[in-house]
C-alpha atoms as a PDB file:
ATOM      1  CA  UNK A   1      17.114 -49.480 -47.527  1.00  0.00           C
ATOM      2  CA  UNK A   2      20.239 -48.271 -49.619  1.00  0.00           C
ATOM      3  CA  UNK A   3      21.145 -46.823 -53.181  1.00  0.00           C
ATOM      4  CA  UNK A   4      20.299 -50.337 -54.115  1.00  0.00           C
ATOM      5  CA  UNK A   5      16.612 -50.361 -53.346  1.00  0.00           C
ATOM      6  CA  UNK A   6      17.042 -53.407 -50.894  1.00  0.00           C
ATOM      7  CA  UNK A   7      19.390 -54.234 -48.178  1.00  0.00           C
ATOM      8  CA  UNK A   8      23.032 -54.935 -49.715  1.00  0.00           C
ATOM      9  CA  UNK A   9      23.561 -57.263 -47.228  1.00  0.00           C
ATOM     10  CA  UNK A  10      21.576 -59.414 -48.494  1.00  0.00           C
ATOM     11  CA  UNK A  11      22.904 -59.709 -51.925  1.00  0.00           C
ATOM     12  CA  UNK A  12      25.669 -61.413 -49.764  1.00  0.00           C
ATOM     13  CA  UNK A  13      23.486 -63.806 -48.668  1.00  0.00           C
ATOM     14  CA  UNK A  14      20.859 -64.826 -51.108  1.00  0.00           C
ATOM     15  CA  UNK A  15      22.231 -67.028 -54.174  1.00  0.00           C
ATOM     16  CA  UNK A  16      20.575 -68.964 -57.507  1.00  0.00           C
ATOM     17  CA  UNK A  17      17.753 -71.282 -56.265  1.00  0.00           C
ATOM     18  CA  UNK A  18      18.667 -73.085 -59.276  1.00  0.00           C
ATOM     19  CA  UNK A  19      22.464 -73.123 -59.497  1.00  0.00           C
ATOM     20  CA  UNK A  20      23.338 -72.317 -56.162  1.00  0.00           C
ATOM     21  CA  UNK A  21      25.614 -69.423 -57.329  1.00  0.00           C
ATOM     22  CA  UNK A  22      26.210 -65.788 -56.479  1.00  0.00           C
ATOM     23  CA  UNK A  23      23.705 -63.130 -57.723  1.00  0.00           C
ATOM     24  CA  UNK A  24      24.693 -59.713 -59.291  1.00  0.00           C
ATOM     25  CA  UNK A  25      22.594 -56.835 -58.652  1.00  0.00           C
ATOM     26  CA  UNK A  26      20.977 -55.342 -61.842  1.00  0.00           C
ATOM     27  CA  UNK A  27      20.100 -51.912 -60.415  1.00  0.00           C
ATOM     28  CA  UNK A  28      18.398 -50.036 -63.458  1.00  0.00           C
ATOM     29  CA  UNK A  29      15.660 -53.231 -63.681  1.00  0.00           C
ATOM     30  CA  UNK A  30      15.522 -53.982 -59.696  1.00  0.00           C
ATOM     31  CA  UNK A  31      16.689 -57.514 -60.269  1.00  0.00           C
ATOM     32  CA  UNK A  32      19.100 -59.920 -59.273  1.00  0.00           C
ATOM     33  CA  UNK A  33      20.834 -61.821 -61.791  1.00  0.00           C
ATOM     34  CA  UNK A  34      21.966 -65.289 -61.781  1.00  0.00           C
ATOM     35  CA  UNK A  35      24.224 -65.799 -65.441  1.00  0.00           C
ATOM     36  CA  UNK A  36      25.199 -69.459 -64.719  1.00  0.00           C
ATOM     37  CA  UNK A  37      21.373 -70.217 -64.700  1.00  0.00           C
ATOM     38  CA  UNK A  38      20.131 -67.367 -67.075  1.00  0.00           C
ATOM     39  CA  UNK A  39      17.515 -66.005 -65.247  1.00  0.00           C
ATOM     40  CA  UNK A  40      16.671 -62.490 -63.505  1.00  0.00           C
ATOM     41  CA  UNK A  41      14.855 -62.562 -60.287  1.00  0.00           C
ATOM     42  CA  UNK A  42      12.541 -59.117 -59.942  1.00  0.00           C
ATOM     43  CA  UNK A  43      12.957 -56.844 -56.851  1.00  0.00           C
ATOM     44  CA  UNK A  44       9.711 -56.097 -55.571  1.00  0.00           C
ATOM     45  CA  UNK A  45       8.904 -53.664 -53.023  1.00  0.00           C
ATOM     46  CA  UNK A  46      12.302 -53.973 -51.776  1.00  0.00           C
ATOM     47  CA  UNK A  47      11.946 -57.834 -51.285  1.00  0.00           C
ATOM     48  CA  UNK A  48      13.896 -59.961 -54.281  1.00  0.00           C
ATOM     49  CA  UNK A  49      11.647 -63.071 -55.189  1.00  0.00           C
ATOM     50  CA  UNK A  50      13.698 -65.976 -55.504  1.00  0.00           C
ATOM     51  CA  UNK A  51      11.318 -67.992 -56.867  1.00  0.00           C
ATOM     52  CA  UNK A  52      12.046 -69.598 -60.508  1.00  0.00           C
ATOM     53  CA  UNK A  53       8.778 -69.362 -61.693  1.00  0.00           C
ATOM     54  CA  UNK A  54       8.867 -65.933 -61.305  1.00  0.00           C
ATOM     55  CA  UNK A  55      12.315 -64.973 -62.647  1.00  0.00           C
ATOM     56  CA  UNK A  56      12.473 -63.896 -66.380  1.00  0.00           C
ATOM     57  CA  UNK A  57      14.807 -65.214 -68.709  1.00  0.00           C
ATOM     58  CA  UNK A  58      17.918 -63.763 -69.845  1.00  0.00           C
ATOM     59  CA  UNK A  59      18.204 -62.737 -73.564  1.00  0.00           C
END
């Protein structure tokens, strides 16, 4: 694990299940943040859940 609470690496990796787009890493809510689709996937345990159902929507 890193400063970021999960591997970095991964944020490389991983994009939108929805869009298909890069993620950016929203550090003070452990989530990963998709704009285009406007959704926030939570961080949990150190695992990001890329699953829509689960992802809160942006305000």
């Amino acid at each position: 694990m890193s400063e970021y609470g999960f591997d970095r690496r991964m944020l490389e990796a991983l994009v939108c299940p929805q869009t298909q787009q890069r993620l950016e890493y929203d550090a003070d809510r452990q989530e990963l943040v998709s704009k285009a689709a406007g959704l926030a996937f939570p961080i949990r345990d150190g695992i990001p859940v890329m699953l829509i159902d689960e992802a809160r929507a942006l305000e």
